[in-house]
PDB file of N, CA and C in Angstrom:
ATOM      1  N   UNK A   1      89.731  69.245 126.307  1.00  0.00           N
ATOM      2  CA  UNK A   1      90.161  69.351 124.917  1.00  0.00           C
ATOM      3  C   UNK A   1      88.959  69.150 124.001  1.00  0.00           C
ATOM      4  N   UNK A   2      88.546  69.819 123.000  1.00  0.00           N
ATOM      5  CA  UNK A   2      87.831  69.973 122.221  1.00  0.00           C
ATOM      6  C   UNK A   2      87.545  68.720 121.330  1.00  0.00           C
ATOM      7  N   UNK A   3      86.752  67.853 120.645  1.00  0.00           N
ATOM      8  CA  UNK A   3      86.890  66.162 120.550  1.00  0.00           C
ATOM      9  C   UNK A   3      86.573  66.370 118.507  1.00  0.00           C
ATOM     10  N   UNK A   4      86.316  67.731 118.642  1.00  0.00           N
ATOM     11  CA  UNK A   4      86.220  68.035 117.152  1.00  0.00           C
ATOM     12  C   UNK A   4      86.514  69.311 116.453  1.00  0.00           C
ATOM     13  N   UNK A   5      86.743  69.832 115.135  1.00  0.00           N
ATOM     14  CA  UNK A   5      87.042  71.136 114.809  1.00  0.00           C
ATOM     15  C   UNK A   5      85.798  72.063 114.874  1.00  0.00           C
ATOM     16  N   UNK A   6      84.862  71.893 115.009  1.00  0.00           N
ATOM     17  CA  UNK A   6      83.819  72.556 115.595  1.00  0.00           C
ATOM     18  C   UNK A   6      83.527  72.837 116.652  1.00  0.00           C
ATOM     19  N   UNK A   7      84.367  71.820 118.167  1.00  0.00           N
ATOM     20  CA  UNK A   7      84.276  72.750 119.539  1.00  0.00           C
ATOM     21  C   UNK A   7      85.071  73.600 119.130  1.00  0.00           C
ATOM     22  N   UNK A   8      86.338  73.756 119.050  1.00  0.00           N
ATOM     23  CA  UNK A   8      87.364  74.511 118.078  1.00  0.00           C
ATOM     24  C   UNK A   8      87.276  75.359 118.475  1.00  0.00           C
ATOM     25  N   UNK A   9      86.015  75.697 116.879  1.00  0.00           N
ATOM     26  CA  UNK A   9      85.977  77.250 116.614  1.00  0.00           C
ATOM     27  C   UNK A   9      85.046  77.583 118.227  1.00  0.00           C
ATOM     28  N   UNK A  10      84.377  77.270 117.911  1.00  0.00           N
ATOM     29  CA  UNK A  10      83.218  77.722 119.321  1.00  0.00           C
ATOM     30  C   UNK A  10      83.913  77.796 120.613  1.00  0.00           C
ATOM     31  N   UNK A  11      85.150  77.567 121.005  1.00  0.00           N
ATOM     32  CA  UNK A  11      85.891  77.819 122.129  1.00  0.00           C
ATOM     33  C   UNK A  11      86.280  79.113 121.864  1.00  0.00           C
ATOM     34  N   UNK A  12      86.855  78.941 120.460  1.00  0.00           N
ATOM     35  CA  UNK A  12      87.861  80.355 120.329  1.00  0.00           C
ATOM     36  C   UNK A  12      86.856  81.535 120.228  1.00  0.00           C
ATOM     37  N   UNK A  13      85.919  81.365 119.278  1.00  0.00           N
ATOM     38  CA  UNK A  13      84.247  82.560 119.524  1.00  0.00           C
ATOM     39  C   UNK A  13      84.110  82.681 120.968  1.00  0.00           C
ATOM     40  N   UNK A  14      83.958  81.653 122.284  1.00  0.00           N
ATOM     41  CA  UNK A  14      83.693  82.197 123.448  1.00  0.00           C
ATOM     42  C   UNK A  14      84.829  82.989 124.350  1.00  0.00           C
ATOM     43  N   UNK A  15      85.877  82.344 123.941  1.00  0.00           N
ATOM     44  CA  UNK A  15      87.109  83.072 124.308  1.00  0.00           C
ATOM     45  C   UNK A  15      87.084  84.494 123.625  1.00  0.00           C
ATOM     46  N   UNK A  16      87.097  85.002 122.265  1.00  0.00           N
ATOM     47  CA  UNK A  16      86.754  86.034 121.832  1.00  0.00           C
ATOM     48  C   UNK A  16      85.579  86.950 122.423  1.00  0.00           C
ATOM     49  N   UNK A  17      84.601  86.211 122.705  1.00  0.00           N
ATOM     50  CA  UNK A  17      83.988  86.977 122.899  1.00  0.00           C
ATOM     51  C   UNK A  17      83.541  87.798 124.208  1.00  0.00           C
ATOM     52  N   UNK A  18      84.512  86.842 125.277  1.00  0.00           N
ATOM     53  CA  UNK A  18      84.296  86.995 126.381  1.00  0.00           C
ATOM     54  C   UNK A  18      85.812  88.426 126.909  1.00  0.00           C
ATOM     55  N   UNK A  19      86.843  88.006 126.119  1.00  0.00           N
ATOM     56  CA  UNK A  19      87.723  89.474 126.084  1.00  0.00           C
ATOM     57  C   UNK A  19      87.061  90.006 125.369  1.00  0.00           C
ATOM     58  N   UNK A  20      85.935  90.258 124.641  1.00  0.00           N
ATOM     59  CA  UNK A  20      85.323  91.659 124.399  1.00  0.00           C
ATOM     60  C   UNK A  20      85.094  91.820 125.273  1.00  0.00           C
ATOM     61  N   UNK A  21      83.861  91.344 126.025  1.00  0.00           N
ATOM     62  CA  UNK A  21      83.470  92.102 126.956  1.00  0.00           C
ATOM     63  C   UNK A  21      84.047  92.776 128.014  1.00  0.00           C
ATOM     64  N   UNK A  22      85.237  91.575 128.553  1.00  0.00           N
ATOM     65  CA  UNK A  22      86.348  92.333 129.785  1.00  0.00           C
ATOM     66  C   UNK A  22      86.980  93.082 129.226  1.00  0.00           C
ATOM     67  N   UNK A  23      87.522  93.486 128.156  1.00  0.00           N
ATOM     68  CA  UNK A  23      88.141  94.862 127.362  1.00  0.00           C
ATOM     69  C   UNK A  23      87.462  95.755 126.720  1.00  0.00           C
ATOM     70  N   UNK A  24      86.258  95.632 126.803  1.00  0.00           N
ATOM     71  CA  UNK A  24      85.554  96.881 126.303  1.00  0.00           C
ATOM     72  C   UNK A  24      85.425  97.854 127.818  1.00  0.00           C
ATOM     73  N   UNK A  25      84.747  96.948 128.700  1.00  0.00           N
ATOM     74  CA  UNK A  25      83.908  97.607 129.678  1.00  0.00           C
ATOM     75  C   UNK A  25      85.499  97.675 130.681  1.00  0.00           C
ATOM     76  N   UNK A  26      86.854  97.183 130.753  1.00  0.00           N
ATOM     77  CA  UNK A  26      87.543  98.242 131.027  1.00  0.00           C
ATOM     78  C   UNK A  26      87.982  99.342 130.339  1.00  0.00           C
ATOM     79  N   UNK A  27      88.150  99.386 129.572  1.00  0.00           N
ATOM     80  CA  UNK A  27      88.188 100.730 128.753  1.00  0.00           C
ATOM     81  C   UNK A  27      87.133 101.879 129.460  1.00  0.00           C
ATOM     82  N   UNK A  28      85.277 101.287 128.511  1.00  0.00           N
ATOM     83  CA  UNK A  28      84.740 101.698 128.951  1.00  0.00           C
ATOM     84  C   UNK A  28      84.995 102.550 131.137  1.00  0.00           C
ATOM     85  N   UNK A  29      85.018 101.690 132.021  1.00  0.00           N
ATOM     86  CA  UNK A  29      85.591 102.384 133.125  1.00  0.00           C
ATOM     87  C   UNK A  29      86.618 103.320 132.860  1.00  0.00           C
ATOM     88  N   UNK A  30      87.875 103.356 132.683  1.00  0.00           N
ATOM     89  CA  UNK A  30      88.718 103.679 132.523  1.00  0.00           C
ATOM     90  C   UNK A  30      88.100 105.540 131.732  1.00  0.00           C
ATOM     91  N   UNK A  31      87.058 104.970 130.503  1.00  0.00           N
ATOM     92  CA  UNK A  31      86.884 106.627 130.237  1.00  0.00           C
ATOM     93  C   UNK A  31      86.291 107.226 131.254  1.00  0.00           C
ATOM     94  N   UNK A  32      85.892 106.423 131.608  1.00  0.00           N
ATOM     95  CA  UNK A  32      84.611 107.284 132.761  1.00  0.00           C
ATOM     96  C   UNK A  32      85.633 107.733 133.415  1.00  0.00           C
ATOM     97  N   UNK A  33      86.375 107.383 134.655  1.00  0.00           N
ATOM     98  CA  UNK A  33      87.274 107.697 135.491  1.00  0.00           C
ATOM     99  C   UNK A  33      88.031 109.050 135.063  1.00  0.00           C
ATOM    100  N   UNK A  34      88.507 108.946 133.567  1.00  0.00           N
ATOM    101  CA  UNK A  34      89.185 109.631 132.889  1.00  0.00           C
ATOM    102  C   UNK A  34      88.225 111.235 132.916  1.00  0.00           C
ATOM    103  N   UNK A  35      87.307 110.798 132.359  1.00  0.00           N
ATOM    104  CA  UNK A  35      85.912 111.796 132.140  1.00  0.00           C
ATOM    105  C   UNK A  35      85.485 112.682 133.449  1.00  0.00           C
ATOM    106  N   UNK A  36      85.703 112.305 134.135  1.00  0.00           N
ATOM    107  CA  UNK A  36      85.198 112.406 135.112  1.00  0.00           C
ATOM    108  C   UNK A  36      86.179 113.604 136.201  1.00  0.00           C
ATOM    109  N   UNK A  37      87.547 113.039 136.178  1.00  0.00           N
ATOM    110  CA  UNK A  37      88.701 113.464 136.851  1.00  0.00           C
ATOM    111  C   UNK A  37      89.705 114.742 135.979  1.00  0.00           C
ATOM    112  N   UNK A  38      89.465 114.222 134.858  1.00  0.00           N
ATOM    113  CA  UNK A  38      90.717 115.226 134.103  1.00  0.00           C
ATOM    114  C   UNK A  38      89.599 115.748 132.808  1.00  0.00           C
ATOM    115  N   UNK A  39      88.700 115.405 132.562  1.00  0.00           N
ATOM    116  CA  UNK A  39      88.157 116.643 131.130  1.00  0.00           C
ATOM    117  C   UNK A  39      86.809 116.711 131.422  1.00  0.00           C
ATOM    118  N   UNK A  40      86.739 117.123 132.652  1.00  0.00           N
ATOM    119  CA  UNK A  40      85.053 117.778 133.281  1.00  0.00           C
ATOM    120  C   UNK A  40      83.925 117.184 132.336  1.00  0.00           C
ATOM    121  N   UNK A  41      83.879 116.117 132.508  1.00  0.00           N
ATOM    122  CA  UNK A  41      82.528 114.915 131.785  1.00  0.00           C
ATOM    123  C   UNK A  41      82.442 114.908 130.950  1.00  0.00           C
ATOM    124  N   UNK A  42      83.388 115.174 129.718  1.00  0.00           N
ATOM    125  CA  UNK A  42      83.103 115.351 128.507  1.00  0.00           C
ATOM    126  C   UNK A  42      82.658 113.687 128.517  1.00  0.00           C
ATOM    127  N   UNK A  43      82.519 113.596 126.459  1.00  0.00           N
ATOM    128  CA  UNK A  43      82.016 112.167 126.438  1.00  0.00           C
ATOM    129  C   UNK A  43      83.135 111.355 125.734  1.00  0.00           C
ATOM    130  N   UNK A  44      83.717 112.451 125.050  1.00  0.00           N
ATOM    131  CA  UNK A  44      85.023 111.436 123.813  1.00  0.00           C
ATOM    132  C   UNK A  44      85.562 110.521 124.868  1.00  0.00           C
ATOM    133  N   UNK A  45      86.383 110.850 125.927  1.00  0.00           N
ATOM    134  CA  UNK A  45      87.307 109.757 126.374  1.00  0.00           C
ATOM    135  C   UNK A  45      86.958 108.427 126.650  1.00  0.00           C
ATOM    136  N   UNK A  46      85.700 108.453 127.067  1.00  0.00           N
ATOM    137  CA  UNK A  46      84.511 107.381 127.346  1.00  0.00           C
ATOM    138  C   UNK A  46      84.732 106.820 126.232  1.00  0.00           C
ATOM    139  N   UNK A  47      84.201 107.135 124.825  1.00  0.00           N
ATOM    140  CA  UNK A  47      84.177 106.611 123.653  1.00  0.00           C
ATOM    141  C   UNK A  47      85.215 106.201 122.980  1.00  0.00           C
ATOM    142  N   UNK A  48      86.548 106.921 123.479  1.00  0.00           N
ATOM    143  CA  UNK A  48      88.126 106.839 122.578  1.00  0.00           C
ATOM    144  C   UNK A  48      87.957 105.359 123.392  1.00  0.00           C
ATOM    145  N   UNK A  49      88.160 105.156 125.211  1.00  0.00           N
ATOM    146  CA  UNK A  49      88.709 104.328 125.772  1.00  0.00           C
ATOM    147  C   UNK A  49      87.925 103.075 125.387  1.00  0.00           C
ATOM    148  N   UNK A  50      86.805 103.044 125.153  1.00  0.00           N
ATOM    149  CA  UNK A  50      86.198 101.618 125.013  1.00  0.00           C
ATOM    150  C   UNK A  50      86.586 101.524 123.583  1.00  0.00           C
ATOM    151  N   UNK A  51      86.426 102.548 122.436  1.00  0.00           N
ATOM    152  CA  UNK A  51      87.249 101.586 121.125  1.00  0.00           C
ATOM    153  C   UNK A  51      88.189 101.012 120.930  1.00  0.00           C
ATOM    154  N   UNK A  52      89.480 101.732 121.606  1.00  0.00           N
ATOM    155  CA  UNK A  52      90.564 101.054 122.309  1.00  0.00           C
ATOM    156  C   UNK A  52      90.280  99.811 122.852  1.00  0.00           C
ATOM    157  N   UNK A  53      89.648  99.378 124.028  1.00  0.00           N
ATOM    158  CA  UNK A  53      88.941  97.968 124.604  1.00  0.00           C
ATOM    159  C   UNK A  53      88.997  97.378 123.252  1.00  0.00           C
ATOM    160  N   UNK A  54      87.909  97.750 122.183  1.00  0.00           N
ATOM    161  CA  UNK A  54      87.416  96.755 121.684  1.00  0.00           C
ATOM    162  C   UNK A  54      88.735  96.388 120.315  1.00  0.00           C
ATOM    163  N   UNK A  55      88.624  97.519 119.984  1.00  0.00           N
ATOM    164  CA  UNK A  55      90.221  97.359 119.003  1.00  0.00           C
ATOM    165  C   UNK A  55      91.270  95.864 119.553  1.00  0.00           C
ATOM    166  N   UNK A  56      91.598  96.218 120.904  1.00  0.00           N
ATOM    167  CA  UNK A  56      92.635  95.263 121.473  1.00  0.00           C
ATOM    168  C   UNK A  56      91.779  93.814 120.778  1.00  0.00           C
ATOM    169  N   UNK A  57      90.410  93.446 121.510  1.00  0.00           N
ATOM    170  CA  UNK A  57      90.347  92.717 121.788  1.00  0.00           C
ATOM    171  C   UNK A  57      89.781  91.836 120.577  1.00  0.00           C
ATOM    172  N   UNK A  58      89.646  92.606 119.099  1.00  0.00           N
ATOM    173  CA  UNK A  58      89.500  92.368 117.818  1.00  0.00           C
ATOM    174  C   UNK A  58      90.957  91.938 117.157  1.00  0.00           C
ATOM    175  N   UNK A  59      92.069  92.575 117.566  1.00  0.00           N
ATOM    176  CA  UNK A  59      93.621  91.985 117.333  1.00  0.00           C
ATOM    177  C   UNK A  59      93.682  91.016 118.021  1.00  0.00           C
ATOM    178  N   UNK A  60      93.005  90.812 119.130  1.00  0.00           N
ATOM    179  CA  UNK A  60      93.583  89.333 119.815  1.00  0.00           C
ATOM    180  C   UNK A  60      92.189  88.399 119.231  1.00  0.00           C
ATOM    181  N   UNK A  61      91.306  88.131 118.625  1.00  0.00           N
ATOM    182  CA  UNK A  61      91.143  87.302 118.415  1.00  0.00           C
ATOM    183  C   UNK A  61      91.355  87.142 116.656  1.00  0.00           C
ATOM    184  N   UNK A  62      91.637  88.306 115.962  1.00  0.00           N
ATOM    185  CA  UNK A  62      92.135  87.518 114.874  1.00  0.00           C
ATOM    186  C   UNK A  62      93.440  86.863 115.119  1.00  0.00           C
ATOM    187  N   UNK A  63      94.119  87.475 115.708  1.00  0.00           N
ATOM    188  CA  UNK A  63      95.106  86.548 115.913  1.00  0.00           C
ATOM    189  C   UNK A  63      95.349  85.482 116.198  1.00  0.00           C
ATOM    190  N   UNK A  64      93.651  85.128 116.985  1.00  0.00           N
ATOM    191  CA  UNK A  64      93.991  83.651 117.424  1.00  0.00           C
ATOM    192  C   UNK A  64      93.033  82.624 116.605  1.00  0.00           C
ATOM    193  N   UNK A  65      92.380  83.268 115.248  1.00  0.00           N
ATOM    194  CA  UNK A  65      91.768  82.959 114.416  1.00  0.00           C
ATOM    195  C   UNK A  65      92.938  82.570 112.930  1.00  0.00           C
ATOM    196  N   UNK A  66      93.932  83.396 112.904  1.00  0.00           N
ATOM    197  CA  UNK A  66      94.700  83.770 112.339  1.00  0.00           C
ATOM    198  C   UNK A  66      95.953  82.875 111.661  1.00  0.00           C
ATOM    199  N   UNK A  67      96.425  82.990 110.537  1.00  0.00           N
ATOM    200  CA  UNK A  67      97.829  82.000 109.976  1.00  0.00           C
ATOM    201  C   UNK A  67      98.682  82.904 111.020  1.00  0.00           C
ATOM    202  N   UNK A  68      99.445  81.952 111.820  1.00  0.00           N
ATOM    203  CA  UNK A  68     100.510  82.707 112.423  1.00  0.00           C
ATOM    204  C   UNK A  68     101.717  83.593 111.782  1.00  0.00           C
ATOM    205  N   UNK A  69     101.877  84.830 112.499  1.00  0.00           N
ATOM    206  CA  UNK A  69     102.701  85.037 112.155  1.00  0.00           C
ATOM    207  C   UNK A  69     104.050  85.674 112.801  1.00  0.00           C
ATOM    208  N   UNK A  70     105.414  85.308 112.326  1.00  0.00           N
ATOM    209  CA  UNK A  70     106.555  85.556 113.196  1.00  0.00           C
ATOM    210  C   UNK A  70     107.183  86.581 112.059  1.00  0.00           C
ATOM    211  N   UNK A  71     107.481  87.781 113.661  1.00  0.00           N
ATOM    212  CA  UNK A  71     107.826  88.997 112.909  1.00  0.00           C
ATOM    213  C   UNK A  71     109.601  88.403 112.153  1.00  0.00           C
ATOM    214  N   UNK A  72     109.600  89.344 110.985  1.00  0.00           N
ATOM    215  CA  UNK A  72     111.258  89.293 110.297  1.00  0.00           C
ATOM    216  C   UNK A  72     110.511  88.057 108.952  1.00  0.00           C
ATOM    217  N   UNK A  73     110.143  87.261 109.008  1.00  0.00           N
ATOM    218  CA  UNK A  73     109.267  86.303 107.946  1.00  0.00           C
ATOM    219  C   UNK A  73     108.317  87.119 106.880  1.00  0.00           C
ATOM    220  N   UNK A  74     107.755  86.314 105.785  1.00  0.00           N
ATOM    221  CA  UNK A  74     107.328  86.408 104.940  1.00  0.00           C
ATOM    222  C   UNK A  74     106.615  85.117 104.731  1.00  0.00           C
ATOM    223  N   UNK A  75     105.609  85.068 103.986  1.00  0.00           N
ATOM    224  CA  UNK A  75     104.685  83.912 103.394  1.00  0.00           C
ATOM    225  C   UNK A  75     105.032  84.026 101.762  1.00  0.00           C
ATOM    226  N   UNK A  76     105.861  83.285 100.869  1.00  0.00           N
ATOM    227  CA  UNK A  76     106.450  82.838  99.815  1.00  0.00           C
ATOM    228  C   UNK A  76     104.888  82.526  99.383  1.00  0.00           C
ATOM    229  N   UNK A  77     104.216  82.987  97.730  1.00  0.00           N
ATOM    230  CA  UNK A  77     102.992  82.701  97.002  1.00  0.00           C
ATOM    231  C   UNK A  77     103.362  81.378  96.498  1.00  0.00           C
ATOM    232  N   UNK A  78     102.742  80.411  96.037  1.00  0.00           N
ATOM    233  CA  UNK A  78     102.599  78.984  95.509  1.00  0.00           C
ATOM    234  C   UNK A  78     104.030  79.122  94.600  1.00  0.00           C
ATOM    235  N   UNK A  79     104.586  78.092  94.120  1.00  0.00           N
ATOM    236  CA  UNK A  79     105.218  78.009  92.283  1.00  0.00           C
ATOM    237  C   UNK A  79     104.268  78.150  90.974  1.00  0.00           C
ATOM    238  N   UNK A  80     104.625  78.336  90.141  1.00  0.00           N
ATOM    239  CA  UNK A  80     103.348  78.380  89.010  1.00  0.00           C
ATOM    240  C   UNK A  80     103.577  76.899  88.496  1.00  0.00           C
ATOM    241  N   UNK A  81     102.998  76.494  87.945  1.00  0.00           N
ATOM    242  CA  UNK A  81     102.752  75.253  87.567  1.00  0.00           C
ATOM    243  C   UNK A  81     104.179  75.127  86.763  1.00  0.00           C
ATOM    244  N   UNK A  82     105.024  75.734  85.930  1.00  0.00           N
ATOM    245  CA  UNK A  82     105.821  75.184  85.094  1.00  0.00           C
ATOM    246  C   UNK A  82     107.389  75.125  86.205  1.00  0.00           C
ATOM    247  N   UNK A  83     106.910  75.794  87.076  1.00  0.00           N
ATOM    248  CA  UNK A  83     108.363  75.444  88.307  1.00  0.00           C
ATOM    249  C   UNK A  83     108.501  74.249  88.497  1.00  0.00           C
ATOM    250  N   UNK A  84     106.521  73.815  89.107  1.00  0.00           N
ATOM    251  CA  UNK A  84     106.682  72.725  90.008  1.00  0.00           C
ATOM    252  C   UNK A  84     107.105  71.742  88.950  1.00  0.00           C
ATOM    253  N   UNK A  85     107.234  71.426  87.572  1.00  0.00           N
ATOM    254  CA  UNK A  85     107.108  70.285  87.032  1.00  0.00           C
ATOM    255  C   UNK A  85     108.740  69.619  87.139  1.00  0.00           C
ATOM    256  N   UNK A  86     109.223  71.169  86.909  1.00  0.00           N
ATOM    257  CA  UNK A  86     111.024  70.265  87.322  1.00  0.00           C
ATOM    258  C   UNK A  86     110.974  69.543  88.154  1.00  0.00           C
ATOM    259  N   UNK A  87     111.371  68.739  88.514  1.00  0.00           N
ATOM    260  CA  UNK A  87     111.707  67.525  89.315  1.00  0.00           C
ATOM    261  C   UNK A  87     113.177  67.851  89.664  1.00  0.00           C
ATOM    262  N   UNK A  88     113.107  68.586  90.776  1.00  0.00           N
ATOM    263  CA  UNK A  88     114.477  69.165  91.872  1.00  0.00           C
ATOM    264  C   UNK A  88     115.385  68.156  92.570  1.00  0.00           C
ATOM    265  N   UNK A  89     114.499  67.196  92.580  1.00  0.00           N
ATOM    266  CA  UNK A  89     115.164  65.718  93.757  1.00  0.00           C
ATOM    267  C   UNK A  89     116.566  65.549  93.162  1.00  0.00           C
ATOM    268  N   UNK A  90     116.559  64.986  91.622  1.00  0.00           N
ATOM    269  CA  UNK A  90     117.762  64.192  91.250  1.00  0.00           C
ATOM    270  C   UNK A  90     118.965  65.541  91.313  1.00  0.00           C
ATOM    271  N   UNK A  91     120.542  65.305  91.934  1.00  0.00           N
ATOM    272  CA  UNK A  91     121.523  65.988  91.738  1.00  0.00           C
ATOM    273  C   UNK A  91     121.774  66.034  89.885  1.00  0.00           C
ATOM    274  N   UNK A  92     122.011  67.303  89.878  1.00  0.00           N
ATOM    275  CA  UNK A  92     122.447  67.523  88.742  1.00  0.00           C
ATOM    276  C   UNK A  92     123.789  66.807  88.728  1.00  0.00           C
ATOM    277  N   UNK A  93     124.088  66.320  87.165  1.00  0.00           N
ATOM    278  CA  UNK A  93     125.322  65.280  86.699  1.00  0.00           C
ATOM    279  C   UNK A  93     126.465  66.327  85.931  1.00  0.00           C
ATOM    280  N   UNK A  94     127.519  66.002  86.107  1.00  0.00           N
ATOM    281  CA  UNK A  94     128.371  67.015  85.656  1.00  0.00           C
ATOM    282  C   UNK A  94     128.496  66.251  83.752  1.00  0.00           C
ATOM    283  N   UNK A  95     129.102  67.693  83.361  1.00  0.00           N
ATOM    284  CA  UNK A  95     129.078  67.366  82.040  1.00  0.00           C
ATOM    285  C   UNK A  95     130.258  66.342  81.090  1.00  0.00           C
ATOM    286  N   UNK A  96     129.461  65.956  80.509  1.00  0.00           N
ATOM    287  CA  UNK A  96     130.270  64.535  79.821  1.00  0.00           C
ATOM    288  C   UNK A  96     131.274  65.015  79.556  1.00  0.00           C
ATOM    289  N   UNK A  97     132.541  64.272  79.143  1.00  0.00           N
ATOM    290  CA  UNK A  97     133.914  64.109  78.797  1.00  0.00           C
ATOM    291  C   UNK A  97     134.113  65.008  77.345  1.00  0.00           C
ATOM    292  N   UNK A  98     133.240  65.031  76.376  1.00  0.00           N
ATOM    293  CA  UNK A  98     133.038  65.530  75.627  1.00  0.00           C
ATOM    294  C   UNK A  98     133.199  67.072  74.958  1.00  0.00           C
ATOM    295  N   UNK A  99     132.146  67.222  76.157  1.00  0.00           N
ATOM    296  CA  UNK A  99     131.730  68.742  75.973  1.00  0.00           C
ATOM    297  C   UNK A  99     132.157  69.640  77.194  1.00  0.00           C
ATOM    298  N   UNK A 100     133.417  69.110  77.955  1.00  0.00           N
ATOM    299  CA  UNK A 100     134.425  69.497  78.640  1.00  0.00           C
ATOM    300  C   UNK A 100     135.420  70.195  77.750  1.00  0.00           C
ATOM    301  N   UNK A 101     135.644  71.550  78.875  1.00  0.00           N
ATOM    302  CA  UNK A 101     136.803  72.586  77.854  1.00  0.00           C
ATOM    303  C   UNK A 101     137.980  72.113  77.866  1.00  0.00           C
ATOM    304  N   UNK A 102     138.653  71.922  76.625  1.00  0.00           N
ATOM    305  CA  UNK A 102     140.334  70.864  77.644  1.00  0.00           C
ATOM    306  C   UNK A 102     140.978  72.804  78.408  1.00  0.00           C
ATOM    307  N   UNK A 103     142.109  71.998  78.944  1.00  0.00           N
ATOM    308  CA  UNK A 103     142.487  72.600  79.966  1.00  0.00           C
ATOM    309  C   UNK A 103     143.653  73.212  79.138  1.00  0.00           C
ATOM    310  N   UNK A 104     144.063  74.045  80.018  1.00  0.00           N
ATOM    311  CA  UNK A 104     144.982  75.291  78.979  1.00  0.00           C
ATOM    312  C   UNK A 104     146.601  74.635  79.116  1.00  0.00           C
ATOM    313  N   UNK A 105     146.825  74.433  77.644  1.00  0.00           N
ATOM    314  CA  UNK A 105     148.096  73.857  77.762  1.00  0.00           C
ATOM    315  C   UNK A 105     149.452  74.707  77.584  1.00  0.00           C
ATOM    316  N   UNK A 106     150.661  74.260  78.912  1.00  0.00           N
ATOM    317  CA  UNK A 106     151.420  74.794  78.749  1.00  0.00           C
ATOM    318  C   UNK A 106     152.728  74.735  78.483  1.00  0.00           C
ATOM    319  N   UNK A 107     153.652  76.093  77.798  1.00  0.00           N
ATOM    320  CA  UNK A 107     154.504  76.116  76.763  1.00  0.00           C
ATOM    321  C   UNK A 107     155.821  75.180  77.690  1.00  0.00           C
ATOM    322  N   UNK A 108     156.792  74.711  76.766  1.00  0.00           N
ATOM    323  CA  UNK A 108     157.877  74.437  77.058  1.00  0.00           C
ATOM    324  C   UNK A 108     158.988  74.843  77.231  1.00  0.00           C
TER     325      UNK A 108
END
């Protein structure tokens, strides 16, 4: 376990950086194979398959750099200052005796 927020990050950079490399250079294989077998040596597939590699492996580490997130959710922006000042805690009090509607009176 990491003993500070600075092994932290530097775990998650070596972890990142180390699925680059195993997801680039399968890709990378993968075009070759591709290149090789089905589009007579061209070079794109080589090049599509390792951006792919590296694409993946740029989503997985922002993600793990990342504010989580769970699909169907939203992240709600701050209150503006004149929200927060209400003071929400206390239950609202029902209205005095007063300024109560009387009740509808009926005939005889």
């Amino acid at each position: 376990m990491p003993s500070s927020s600075e092994n932290a990050v530097v775990e998650k950079y070596d972890k990142c950086l180390a699925d680059l490399i195993v997801k680039s250079g399968i890709g990378f294989s993968a075009g070759v194979i591709a290149s090789v077998i089905l589009f007579k040596r061209r070079g794109w597939p080589v090049a599509l398959s390792t951006g792919v590699g590296i694409g993946m492996s740029y989503a997985d580490c922002e993600r793990s750099f990342g504010m989580p997130r769970i699909p169907g959710t939203r992240v709600l922006p701050p209150r503006p200052a004149a929200f927060q000042s209400l003071n929400t805690s206390t239950p609202l009090s029902p209205a005095p005796a007063s300024e109560a509607k009387p009740a509808a009176e009926t005939s005889k």
